[in-house]
Protein backbone atom coordinates (compact mmCIF):
# COMPACT_ATOMS: atom_id res chain seq x y z
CA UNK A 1 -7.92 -159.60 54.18
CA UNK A 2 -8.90 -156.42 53.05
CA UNK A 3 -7.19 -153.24 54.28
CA UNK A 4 -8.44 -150.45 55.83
CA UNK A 5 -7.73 -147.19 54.12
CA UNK A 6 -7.41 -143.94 55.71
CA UNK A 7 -10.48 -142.74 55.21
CA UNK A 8 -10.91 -138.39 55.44
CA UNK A 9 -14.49 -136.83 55.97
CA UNK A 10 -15.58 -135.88 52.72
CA UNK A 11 -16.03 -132.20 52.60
CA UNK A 12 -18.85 -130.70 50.28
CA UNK A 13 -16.81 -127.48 48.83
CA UNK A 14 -20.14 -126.27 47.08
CA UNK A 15 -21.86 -125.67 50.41
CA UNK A 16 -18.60 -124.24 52.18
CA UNK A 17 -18.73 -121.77 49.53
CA UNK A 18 -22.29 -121.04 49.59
CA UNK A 19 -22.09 -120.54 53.93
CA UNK A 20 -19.41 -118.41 53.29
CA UNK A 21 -20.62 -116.32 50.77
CA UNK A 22 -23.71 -115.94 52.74
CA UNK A 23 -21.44 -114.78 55.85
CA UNK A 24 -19.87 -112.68 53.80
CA UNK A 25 -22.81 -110.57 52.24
CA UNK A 26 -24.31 -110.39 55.94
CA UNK A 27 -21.13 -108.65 56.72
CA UNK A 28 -21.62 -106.12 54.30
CA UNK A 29 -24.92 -105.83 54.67
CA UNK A 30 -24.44 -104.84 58.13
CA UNK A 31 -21.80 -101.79 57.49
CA UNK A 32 -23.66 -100.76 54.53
CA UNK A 33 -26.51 -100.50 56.99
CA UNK A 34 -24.32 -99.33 59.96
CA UNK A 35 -23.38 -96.61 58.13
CA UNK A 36 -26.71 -95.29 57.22
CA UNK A 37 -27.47 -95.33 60.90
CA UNK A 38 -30.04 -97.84 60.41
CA UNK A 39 -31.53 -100.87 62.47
CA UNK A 40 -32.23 -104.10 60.47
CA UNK A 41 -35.20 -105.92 62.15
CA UNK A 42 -35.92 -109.00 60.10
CA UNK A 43 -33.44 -111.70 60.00
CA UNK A 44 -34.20 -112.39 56.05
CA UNK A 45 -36.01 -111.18 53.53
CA UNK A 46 -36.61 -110.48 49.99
CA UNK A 47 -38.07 -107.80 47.35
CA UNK A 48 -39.44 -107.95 44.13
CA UNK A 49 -40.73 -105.50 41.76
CA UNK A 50 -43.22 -106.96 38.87
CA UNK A 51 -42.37 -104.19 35.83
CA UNK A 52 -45.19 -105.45 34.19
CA UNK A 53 -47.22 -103.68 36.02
CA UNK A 54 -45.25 -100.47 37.43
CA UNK A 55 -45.84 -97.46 36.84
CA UNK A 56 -42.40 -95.78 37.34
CA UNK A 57 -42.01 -93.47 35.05
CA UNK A 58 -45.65 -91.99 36.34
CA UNK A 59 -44.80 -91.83 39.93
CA UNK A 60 -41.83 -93.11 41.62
CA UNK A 61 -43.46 -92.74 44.99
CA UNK A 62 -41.23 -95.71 46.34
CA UNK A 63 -37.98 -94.55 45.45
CA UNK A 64 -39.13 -91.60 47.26
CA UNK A 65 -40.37 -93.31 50.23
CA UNK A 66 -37.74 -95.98 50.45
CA UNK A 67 -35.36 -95.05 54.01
CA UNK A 68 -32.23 -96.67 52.91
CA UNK A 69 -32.61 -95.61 48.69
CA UNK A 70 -32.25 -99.42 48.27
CA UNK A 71 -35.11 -98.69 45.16
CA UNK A 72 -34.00 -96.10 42.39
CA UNK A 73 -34.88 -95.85 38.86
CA UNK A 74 -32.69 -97.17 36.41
CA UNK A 75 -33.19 -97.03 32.55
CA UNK A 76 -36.82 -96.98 32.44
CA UNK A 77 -37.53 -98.99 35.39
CA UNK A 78 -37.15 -99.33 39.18
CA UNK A 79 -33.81 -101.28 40.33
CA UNK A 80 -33.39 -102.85 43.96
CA UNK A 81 -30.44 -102.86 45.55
CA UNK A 82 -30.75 -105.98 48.07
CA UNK A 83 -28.23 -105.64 50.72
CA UNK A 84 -29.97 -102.03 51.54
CA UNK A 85 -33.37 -103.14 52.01
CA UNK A 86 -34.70 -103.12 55.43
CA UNK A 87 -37.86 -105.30 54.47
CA UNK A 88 -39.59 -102.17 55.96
CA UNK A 89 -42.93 -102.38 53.53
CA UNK A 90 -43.00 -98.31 53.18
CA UNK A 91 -42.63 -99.06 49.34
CA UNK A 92 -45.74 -101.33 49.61
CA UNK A 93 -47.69 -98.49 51.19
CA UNK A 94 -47.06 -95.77 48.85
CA UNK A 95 -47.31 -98.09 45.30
CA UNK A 96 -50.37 -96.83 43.77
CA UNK A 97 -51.06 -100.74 42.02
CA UNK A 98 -51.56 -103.33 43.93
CA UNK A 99 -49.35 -106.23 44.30
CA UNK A 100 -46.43 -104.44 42.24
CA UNK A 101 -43.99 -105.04 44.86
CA UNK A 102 -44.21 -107.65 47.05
CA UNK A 103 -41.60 -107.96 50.31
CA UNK A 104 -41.57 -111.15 52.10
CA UNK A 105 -39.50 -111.16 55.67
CA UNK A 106 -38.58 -113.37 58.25
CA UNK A 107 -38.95 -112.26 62.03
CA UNK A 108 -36.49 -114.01 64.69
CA UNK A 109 -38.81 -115.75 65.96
CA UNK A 110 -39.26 -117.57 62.67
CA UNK A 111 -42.43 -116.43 61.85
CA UNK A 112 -42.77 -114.62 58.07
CA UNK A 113 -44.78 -112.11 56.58
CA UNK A 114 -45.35 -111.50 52.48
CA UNK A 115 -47.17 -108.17 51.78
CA UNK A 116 -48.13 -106.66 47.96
CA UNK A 117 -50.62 -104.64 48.83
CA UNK A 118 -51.36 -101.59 51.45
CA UNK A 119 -54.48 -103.04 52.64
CA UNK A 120 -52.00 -106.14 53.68
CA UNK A 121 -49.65 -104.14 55.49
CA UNK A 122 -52.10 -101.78 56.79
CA UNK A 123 -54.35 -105.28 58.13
CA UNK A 124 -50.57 -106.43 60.13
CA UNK A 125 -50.34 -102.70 61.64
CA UNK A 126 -53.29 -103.30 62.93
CA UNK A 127 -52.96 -106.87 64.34
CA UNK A 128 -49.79 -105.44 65.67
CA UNK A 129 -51.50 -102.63 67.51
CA UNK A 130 -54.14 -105.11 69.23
CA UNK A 131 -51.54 -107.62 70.76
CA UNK A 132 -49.81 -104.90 72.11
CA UNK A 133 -52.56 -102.79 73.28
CA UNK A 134 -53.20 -105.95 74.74
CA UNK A 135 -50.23 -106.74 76.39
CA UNK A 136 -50.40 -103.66 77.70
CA UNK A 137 -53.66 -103.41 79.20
CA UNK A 138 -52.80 -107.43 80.91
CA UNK A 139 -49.61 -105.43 82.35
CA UNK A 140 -52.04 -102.82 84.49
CA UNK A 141 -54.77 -105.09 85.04
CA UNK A 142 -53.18 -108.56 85.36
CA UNK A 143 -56.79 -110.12 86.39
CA UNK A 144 -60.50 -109.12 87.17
CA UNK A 145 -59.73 -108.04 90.98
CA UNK A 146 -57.32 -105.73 89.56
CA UNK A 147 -59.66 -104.37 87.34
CA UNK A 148 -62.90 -104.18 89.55
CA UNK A 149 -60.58 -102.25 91.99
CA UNK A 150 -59.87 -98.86 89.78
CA UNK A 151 -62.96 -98.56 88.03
CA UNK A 152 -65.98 -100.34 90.05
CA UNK A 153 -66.23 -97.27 92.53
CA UNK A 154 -69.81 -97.17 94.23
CA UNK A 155 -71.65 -94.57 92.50
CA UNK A 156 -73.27 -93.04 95.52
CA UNK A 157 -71.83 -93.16 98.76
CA UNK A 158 -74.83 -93.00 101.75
CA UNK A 159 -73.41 -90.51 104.85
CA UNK A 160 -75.10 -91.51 108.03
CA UNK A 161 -76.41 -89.09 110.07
């Protein structure tokens, strides 16, 4: 007969490591950004800056624009310091070449965005605007009674007499 051993769970160290090291630099991601006094809205994101094509040493407009100075220029070039970047696309905006930097984020409710260009983030403002504008206008007039009731007055009232 064969024996039973005591078999233990096999625990993959590798991924306890990773988990924790991602708990970890959410932690100080959080007081780095608690300290600046600012709000982190996307639950993940991500940065990159093609030095191919920046102009840097020309400009600098988004280490100028950048809230939380997670971009500054570092021997000839624009660094990125990750765990300060809101994902906030003001560098996007104010890069005069197209898809130099490129931010990708997640939202919460899972969907993502990628923008590299100000037209892209420019198009989302706007799609943002509508749906609320929207939202808004299905808040004060919730259906067609609603609406025909504040502005379908009669245009001339008849007085009797």
């Amino acid at each position: 007969m064969a024996e039973k051993r005591n078999e233990k769970p096999s625990i993959d160290i590798y991924k306890l490591l990773l988990e924790t090291s991602k708990k970890q630099k959410k932690a100080k991601r959080g007081q780095l950004l608690k300290a600046l006094g600012v709000k982190e809205f996307f639950e993940e994101g991500s940065i990159r800056v093609d030095m191919k094509t920046c102009k840097g040493v020309e400009c600098k407009l988004c280490i100028k624009v950048c809230p939380t100075n997670a971009l500054y220029w570092k021997a000839g070039e624009v660094g990125v310091t990750e765990e300060l970047c809101i994902y906030c696309t003001s560098c996007v905006v104010n890069c005069m070449v197209d898809n130099c930097i490129e931010v990708r984020r997640k939202r919460g409710n899972g969907g993502s965005e990628r923008f590299s260009k100000p037209s892209d983030v420019f198009a989302f403002w706007e799609r943002l605007n509508t749906r609320k504008r929207m939202e808004t206008l299905k808040m004060i007039l919730p259906d067609e009674e609603a609406f025909l009731k504040r502005y379908c007055r009669p245009r001339f009232e008849f007085k009797e007499g």
